[in-house]
PDB file of N, CA and C in Angstrom:
ATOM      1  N   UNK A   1       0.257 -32.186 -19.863  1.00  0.00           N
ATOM      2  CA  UNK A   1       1.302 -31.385 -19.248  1.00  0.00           C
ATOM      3  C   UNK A   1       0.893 -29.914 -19.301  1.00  0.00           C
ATOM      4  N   UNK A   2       1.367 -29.122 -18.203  1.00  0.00           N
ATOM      5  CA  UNK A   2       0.764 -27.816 -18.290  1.00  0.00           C
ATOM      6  C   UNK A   2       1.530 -26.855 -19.405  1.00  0.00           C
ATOM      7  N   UNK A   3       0.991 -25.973 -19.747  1.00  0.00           N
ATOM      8  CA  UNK A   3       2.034 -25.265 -20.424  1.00  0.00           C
ATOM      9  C   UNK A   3       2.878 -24.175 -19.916  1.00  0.00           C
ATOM     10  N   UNK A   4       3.829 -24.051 -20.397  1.00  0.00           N
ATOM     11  CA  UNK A   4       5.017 -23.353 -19.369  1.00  0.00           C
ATOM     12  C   UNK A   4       5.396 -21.807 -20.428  1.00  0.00           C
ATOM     13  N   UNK A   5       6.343 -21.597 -19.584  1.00  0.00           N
ATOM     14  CA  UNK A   5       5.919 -19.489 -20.413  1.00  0.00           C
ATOM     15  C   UNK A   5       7.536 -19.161 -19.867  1.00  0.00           C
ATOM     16  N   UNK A   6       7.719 -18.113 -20.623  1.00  0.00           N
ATOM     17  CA  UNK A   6       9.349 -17.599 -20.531  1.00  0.00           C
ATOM     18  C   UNK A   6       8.952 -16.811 -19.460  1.00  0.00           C
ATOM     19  N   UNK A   7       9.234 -16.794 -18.148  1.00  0.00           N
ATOM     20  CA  UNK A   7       8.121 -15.698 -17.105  1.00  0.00           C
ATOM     21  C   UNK A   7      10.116 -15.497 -17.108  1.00  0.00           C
ATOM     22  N   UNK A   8      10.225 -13.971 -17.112  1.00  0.00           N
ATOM     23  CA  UNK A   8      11.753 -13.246 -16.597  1.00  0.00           C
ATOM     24  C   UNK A   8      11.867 -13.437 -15.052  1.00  0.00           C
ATOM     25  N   UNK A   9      13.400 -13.850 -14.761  1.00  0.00           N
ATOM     26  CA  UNK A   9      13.435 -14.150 -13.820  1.00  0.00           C
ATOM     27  C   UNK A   9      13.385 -13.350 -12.229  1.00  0.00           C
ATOM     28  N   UNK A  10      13.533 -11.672 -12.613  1.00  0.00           N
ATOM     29  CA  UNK A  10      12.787 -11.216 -11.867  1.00  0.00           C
ATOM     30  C   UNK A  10      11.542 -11.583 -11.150  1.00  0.00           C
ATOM     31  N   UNK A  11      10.195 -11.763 -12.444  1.00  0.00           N
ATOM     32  CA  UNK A  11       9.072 -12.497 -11.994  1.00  0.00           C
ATOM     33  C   UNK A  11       8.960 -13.562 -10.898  1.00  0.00           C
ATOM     34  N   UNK A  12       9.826 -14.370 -11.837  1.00  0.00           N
ATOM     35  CA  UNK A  12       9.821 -15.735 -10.794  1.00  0.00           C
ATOM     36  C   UNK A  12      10.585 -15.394  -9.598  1.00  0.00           C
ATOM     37  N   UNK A  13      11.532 -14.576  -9.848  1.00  0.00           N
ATOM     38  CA  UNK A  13      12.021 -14.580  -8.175  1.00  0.00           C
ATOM     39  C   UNK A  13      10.936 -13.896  -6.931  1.00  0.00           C
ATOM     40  N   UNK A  14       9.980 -13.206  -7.305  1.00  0.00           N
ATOM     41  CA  UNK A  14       8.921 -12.203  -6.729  1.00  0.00           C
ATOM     42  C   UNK A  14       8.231 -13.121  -6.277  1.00  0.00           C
ATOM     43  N   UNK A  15       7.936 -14.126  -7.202  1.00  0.00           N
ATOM     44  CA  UNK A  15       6.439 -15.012  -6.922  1.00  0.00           C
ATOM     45  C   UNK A  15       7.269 -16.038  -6.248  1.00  0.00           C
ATOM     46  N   UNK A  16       8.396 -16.590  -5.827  1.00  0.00           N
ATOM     47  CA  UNK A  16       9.234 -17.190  -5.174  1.00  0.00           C
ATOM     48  C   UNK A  16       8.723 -16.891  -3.808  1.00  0.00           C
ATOM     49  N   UNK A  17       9.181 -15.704  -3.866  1.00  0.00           N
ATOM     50  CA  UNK A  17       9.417 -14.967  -2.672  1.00  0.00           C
ATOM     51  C   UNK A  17       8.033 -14.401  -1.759  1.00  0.00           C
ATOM     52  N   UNK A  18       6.882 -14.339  -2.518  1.00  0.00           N
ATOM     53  CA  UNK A  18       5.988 -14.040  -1.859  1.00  0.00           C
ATOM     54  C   UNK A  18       5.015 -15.215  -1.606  1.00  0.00           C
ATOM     55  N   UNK A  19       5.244 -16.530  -2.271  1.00  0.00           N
ATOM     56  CA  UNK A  19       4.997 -17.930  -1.377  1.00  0.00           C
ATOM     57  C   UNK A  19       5.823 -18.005  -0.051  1.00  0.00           C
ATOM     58  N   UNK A  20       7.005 -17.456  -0.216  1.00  0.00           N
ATOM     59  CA  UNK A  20       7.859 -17.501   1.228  1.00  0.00           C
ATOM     60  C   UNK A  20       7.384 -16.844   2.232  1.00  0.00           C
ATOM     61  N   UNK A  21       7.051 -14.897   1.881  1.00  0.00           N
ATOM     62  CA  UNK A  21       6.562 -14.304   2.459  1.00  0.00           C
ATOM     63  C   UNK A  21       4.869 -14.495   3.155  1.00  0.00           C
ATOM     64  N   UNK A  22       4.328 -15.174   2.725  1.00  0.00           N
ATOM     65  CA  UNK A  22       2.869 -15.774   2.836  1.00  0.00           C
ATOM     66  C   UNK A  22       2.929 -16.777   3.357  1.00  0.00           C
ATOM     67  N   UNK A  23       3.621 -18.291   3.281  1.00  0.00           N
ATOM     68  CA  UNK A  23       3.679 -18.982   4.592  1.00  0.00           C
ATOM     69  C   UNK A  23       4.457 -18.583   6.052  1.00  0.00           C
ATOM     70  N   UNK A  24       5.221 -17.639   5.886  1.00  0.00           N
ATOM     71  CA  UNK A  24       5.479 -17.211   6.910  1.00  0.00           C
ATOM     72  C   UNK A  24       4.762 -16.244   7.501  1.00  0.00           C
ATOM     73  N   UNK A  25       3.798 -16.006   7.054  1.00  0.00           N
ATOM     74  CA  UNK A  25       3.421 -14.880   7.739  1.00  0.00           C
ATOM     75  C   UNK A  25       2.103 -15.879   8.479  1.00  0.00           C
ATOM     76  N   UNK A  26       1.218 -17.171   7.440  1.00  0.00           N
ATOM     77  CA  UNK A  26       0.542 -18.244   8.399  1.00  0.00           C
ATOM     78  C   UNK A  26       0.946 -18.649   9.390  1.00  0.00           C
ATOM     79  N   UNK A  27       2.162 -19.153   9.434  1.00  0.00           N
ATOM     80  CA  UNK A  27       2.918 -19.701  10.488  1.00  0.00           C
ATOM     81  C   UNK A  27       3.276 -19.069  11.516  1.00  0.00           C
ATOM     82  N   UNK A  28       2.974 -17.362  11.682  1.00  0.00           N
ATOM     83  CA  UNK A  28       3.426 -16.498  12.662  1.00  0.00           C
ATOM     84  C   UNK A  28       1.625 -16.491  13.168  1.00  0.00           C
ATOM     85  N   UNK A  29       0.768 -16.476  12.291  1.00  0.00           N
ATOM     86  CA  UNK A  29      -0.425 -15.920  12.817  1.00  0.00           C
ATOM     87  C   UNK A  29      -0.795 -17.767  13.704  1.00  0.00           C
ATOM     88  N   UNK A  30      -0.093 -18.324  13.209  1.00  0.00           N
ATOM     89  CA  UNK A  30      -1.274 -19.695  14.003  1.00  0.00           C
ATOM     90  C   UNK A  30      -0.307 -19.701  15.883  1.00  0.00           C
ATOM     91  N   UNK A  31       1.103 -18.765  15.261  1.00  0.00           N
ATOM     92  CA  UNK A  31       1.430 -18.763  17.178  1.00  0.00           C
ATOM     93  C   UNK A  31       1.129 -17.907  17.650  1.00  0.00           C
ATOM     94  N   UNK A  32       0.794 -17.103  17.374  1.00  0.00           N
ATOM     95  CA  UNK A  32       0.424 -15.526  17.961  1.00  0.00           C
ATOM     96  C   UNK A  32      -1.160 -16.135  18.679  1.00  0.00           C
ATOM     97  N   UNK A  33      -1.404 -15.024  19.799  1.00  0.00           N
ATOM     98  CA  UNK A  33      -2.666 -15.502  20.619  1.00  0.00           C
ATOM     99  C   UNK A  33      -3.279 -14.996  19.731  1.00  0.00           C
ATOM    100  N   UNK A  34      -4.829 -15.566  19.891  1.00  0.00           N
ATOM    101  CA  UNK A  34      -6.189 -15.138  19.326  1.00  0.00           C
ATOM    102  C   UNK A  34      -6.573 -13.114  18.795  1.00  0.00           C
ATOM    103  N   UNK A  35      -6.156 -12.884  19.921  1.00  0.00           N
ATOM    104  CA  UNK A  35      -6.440 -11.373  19.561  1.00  0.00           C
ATOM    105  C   UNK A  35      -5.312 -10.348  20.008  1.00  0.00           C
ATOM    106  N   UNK A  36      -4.812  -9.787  19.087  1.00  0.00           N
ATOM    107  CA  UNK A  36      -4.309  -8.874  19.333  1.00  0.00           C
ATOM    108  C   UNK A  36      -4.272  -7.907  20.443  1.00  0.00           C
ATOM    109  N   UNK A  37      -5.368  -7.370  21.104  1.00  0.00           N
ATOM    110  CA  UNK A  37      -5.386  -7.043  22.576  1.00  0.00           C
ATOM    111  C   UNK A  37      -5.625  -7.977  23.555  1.00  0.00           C
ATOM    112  N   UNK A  38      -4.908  -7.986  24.613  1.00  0.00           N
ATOM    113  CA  UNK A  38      -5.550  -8.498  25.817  1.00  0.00           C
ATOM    114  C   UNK A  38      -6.992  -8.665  25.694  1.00  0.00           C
ATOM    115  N   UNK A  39      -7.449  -9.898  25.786  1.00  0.00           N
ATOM    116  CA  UNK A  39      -8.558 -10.017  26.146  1.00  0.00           C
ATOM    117  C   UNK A  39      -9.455 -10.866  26.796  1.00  0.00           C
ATOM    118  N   UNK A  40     -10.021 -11.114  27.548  1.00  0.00           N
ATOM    119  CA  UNK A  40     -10.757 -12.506  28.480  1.00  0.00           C
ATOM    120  C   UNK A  40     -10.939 -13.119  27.669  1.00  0.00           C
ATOM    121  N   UNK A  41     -10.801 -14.471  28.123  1.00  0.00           N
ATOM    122  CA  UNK A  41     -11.612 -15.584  27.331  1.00  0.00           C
ATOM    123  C   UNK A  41     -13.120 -15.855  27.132  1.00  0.00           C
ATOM    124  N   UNK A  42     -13.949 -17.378  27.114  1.00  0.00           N
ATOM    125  CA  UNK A  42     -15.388 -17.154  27.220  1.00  0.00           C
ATOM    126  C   UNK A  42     -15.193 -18.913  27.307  1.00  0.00           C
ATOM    127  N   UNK A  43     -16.041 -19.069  27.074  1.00  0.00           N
ATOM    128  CA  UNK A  43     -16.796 -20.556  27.139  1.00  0.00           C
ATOM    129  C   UNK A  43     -18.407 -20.461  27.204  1.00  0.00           C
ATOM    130  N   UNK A  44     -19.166 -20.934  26.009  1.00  0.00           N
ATOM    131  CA  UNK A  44     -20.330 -21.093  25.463  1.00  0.00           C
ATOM    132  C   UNK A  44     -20.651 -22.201  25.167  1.00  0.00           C
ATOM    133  N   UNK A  45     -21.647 -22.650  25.795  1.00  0.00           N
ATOM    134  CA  UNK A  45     -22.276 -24.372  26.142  1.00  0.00           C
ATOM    135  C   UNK A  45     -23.686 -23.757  25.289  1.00  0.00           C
ATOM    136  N   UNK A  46     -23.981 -25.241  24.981  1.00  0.00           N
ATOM    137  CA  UNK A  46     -25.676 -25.102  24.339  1.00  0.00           C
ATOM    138  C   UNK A  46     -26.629 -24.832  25.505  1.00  0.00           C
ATOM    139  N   UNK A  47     -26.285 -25.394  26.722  1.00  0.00           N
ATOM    140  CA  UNK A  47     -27.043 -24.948  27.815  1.00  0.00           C
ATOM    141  C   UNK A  47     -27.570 -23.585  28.077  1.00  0.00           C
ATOM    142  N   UNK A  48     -26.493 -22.502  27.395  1.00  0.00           N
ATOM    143  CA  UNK A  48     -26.697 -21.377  27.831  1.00  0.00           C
ATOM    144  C   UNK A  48     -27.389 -20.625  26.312  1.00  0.00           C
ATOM    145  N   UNK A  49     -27.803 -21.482  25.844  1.00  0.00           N
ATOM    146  CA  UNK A  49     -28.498 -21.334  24.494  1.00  0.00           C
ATOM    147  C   UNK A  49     -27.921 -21.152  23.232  1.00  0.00           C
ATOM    148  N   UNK A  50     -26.600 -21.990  23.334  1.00  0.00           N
ATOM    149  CA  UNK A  50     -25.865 -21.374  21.854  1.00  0.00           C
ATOM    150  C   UNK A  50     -25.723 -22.745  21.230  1.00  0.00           C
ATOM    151  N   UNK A  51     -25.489 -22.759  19.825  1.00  0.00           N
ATOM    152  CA  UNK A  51     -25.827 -23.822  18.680  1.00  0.00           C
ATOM    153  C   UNK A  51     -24.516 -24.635  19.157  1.00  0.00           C
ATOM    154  N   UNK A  52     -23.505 -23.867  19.280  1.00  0.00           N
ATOM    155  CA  UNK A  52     -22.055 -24.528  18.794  1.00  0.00           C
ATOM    156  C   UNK A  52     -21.421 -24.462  20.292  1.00  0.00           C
ATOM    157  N   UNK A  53     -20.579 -25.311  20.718  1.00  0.00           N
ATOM    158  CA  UNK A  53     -20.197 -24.965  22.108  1.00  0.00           C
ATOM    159  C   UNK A  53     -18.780 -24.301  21.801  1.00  0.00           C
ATOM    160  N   UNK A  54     -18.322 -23.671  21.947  1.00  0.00           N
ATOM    161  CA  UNK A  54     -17.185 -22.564  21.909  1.00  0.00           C
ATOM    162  C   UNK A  54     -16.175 -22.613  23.171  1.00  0.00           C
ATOM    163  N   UNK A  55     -14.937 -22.390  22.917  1.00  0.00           N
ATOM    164  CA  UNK A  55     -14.152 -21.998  23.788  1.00  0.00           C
ATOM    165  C   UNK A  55     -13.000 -21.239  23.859  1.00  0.00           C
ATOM    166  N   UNK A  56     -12.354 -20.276  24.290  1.00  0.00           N
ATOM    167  CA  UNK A  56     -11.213 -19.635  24.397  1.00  0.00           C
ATOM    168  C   UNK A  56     -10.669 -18.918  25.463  1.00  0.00           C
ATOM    169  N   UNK A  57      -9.347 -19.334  25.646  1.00  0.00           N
ATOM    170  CA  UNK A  57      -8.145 -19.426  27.056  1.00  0.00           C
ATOM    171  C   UNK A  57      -8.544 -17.949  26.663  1.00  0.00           C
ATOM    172  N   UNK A  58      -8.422 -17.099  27.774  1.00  0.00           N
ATOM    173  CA  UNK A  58      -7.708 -15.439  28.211  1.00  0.00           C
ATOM    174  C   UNK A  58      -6.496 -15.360  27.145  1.00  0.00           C
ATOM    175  N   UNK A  59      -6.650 -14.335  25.833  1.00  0.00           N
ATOM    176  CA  UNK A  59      -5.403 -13.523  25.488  1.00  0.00           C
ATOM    177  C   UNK A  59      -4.826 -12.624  26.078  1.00  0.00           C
ATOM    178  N   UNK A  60      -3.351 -12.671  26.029  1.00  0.00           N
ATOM    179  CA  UNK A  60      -2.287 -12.029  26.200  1.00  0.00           C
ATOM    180  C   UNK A  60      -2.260 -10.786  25.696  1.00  0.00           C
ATOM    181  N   UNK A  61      -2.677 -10.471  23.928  1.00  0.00           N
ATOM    182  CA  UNK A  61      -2.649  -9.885  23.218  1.00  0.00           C
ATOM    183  C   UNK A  61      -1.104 -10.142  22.784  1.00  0.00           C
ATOM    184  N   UNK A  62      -0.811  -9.020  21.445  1.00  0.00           N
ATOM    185  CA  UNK A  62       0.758  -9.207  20.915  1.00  0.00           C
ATOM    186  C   UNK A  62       1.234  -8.866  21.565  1.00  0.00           C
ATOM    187  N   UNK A  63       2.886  -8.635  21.622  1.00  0.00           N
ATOM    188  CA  UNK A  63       3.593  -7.860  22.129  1.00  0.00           C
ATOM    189  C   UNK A  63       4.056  -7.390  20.896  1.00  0.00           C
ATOM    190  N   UNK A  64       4.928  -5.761  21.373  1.00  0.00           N
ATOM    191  CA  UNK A  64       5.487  -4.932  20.023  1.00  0.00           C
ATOM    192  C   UNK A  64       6.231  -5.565  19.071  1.00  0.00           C
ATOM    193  N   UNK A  65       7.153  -6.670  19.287  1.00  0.00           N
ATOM    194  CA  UNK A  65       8.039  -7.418  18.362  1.00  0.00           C
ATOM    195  C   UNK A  65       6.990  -7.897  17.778  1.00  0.00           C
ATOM    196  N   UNK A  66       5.568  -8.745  17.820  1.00  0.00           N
ATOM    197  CA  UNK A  66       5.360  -9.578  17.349  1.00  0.00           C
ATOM    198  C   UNK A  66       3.982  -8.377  16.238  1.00  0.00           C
ATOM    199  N   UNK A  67       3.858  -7.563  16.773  1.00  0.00           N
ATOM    200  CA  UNK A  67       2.773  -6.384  16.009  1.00  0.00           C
ATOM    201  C   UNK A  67       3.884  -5.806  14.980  1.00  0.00           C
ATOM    202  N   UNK A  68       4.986  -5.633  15.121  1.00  0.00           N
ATOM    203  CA  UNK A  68       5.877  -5.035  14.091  1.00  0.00           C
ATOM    204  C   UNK A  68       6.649  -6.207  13.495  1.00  0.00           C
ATOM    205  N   UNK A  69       6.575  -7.388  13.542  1.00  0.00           N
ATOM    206  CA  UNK A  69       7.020  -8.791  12.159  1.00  0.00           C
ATOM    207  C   UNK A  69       5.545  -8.856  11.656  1.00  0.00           C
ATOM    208  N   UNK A  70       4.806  -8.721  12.264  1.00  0.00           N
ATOM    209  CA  UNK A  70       3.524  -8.804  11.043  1.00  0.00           C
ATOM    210  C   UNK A  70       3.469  -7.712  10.410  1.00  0.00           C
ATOM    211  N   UNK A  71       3.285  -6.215  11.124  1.00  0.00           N
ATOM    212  CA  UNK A  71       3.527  -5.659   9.715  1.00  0.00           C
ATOM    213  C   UNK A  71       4.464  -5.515   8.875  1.00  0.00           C
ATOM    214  N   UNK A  72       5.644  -5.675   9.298  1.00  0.00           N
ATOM    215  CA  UNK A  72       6.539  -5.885   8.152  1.00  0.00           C
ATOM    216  C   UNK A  72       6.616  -7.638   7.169  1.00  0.00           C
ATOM    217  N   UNK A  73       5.683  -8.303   7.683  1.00  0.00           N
ATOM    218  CA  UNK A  73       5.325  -9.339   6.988  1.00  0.00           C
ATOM    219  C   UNK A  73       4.137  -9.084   5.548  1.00  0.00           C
ATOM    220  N   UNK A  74       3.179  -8.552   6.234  1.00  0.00           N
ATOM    221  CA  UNK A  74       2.579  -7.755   5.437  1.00  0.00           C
ATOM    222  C   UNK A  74       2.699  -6.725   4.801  1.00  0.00           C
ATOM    223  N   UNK A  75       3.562  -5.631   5.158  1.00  0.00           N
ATOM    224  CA  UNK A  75       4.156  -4.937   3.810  1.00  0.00           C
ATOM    225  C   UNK A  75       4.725  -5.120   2.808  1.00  0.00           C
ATOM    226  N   UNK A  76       5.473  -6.148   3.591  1.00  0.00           N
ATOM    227  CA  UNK A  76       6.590  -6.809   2.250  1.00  0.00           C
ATOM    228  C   UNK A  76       5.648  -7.861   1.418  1.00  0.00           C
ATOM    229  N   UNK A  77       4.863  -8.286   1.616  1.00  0.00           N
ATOM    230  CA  UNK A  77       3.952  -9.375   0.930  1.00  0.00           C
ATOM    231  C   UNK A  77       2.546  -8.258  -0.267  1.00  0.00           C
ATOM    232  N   UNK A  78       2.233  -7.587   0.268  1.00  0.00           N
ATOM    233  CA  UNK A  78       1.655  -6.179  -0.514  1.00  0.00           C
ATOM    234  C   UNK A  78       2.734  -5.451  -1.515  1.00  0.00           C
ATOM    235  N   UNK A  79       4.191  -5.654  -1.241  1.00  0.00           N
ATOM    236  CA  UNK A  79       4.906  -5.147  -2.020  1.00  0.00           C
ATOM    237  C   UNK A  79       5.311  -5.729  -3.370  1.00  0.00           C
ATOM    238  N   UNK A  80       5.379  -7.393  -3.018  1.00  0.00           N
ATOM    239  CA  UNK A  80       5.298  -8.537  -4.043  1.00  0.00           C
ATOM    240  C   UNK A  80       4.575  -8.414  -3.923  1.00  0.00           C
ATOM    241  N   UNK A  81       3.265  -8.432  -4.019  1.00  0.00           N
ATOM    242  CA  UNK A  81       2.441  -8.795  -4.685  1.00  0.00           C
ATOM    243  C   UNK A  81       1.842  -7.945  -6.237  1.00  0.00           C
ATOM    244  N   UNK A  82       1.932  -6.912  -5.567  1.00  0.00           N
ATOM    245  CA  UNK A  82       2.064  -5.829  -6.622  1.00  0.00           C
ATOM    246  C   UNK A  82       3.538  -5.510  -7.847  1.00  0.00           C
ATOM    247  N   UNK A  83       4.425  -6.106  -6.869  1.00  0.00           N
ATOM    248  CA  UNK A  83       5.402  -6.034  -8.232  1.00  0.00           C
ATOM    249  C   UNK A  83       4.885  -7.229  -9.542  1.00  0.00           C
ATOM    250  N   UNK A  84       4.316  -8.236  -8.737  1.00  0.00           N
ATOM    251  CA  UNK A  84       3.815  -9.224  -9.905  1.00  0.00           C
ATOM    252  C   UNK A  84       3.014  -9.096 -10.651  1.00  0.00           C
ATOM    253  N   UNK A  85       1.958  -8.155 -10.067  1.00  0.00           N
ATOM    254  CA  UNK A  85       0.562  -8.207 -10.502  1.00  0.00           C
ATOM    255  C   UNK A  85       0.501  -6.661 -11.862  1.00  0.00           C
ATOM    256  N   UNK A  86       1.994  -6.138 -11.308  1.00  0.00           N
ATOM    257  CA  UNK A  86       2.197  -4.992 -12.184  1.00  0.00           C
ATOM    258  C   UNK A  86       3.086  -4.974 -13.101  1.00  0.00           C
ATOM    259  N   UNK A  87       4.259  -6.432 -13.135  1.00  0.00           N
ATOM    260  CA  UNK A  87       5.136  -6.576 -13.891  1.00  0.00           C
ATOM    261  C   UNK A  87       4.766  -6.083 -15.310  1.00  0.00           C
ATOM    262  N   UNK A  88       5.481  -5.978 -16.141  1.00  0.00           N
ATOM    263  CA  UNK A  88       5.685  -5.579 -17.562  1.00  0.00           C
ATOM    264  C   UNK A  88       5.393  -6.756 -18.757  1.00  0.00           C
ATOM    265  N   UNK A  89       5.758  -7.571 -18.081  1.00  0.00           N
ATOM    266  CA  UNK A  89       5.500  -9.081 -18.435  1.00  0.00           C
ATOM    267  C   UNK A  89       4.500  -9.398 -19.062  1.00  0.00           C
ATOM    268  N   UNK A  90       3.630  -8.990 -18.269  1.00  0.00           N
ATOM    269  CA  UNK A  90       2.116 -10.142 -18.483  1.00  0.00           C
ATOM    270  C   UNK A  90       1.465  -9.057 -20.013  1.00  0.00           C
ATOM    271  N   UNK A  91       1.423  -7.446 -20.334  1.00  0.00           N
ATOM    272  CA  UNK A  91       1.721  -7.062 -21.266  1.00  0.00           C
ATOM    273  C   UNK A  91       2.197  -7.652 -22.544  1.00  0.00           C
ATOM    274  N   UNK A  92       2.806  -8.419 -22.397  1.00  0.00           N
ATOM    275  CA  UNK A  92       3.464  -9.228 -23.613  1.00  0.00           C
ATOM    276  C   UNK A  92       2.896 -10.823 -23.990  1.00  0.00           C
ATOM    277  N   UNK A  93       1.984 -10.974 -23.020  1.00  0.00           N
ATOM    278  CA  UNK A  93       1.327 -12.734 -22.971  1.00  0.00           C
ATOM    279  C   UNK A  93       0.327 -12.426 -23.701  1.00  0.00           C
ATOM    280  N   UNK A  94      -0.092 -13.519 -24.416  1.00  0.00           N
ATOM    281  CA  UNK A  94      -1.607 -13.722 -25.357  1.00  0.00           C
ATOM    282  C   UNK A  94      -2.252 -14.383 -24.391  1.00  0.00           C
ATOM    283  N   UNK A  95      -1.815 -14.813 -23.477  1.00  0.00           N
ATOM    284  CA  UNK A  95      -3.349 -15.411 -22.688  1.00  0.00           C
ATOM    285  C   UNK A  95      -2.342 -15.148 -21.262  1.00  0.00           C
ATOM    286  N   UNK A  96      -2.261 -14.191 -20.248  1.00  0.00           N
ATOM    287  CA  UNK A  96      -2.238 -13.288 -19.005  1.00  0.00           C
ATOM    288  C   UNK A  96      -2.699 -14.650 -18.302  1.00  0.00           C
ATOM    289  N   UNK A  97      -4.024 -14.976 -18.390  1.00  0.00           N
ATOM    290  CA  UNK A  97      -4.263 -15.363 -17.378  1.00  0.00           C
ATOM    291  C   UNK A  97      -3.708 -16.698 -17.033  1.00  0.00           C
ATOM    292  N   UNK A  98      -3.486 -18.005 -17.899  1.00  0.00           N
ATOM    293  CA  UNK A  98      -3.134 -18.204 -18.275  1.00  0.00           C
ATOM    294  C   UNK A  98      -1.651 -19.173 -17.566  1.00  0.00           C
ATOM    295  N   UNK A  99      -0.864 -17.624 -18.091  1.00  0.00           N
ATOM    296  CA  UNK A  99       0.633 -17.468 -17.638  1.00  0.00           C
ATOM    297  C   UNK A  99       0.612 -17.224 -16.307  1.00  0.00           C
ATOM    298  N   UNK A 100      -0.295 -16.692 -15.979  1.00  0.00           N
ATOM    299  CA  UNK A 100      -0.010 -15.988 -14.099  1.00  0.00           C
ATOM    300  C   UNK A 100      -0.460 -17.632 -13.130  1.00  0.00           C
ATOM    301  N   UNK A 101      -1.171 -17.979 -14.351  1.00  0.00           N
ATOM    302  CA  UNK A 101      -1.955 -19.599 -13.373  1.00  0.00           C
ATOM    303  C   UNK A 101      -0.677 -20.077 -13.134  1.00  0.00           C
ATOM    304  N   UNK A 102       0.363 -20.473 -14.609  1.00  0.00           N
ATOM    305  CA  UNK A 102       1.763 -21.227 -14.751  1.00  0.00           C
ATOM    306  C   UNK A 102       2.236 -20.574 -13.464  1.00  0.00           C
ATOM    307  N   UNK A 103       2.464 -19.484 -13.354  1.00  0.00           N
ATOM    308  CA  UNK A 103       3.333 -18.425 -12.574  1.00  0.00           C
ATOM    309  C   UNK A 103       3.479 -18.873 -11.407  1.00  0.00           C
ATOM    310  N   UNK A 104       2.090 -18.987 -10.766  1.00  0.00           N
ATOM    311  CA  UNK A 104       1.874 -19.321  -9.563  1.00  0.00           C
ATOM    312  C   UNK A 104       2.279 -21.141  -9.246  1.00  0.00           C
ATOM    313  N   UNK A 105       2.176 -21.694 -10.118  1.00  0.00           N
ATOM    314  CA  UNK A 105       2.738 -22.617 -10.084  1.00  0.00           C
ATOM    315  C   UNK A 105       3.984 -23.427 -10.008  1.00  0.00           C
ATOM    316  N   UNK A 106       4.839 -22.459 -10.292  1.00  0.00           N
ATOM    317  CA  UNK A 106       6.375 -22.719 -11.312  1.00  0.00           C
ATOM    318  C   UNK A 106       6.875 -23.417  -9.903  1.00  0.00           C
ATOM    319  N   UNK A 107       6.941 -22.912  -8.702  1.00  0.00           N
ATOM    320  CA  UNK A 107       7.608 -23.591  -7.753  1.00  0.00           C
ATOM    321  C   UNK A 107       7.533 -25.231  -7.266  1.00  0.00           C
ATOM    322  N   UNK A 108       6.641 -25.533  -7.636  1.00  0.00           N
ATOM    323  CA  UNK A 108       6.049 -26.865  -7.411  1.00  0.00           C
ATOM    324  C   UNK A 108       7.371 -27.252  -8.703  1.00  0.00           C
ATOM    325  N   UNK A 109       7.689 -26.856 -10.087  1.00  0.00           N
ATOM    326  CA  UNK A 109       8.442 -28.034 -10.618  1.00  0.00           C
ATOM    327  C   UNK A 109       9.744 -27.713 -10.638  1.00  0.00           C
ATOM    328  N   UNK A 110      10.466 -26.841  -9.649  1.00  0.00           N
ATOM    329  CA  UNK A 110      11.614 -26.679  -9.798  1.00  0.00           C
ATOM    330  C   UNK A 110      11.741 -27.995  -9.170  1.00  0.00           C
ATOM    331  N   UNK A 111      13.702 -27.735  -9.355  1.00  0.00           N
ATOM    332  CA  UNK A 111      14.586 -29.203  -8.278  1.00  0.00           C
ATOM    333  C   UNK A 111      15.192 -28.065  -7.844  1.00  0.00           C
ATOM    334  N   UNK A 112      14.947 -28.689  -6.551  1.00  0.00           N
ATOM    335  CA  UNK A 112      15.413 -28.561  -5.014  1.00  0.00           C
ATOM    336  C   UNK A 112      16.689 -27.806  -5.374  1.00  0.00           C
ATOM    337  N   UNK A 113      17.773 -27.676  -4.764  1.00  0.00           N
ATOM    338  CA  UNK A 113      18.807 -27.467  -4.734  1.00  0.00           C
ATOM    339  C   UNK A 113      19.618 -27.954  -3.463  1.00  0.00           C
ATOM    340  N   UNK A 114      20.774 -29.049  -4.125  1.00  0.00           N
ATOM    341  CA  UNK A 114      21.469 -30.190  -2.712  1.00  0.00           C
ATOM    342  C   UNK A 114      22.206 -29.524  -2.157  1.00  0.00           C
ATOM    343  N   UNK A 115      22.187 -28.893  -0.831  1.00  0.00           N
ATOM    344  CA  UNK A 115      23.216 -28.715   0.449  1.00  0.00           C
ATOM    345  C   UNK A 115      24.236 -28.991   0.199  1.00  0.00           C
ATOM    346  N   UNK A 116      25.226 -27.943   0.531  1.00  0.00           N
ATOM    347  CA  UNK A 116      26.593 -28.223   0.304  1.00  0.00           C
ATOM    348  C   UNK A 116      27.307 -28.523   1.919  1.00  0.00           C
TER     349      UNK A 116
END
């Protein structure tokens, strides 16, 4: 069994929250087009001398809503991350590293919480 650590619940709510903030921010980048600017596509065959055959549709690029939820996806995820990594907490652990492994873990053994 792993070993488990009094992490304050500040902590855990941070590291909660920046698993939240971090799959959401995957889940925005896998709909968003390829590149951020407009840009042509390509298509690369071995014929034309390349190892790997390649392909990609014409980007759109972002639009402003979708350039300003990423950075505010990413600020806020730089913001936890640093509240964790700077907490007061880990100061007080005999083995830091350790505890931050537990830390990162803790969500996997909560219970759920049932819908009302």
């Amino acid at each position: 069994m792993a070993e488990t650590f009094d992490s304050p619940r500040d902590l855990l709510d941070a590291q909660r929250e920046l698993h939240r903030v971090r799959a959401d921010l995957a889940a925005l980048y896998k709909r968003l087009p390829w590149s951020v600017e407009p840009l042509p596509g390509w298509k690369r065959t071995r014929d034309q001398g390349y190892y790997y055959e390649t392909e990609r549709a014409d980007s759109p690029g972002w639009t402003e809503d979708e350039k300003a939820e990423v950075e505010r996806l990413r600020a806020r995820q730089l913001e936890l991350a640093t509240t964790v990594l700077t907490h007061p907490f880990w100061a007080t652990c005999d083995d830091a590293p350790t505890a931050r492994s537990a830390l990162k873990h803790a969500h996997e053994h909560e219970v759920p919480h049932e819908a009302a």
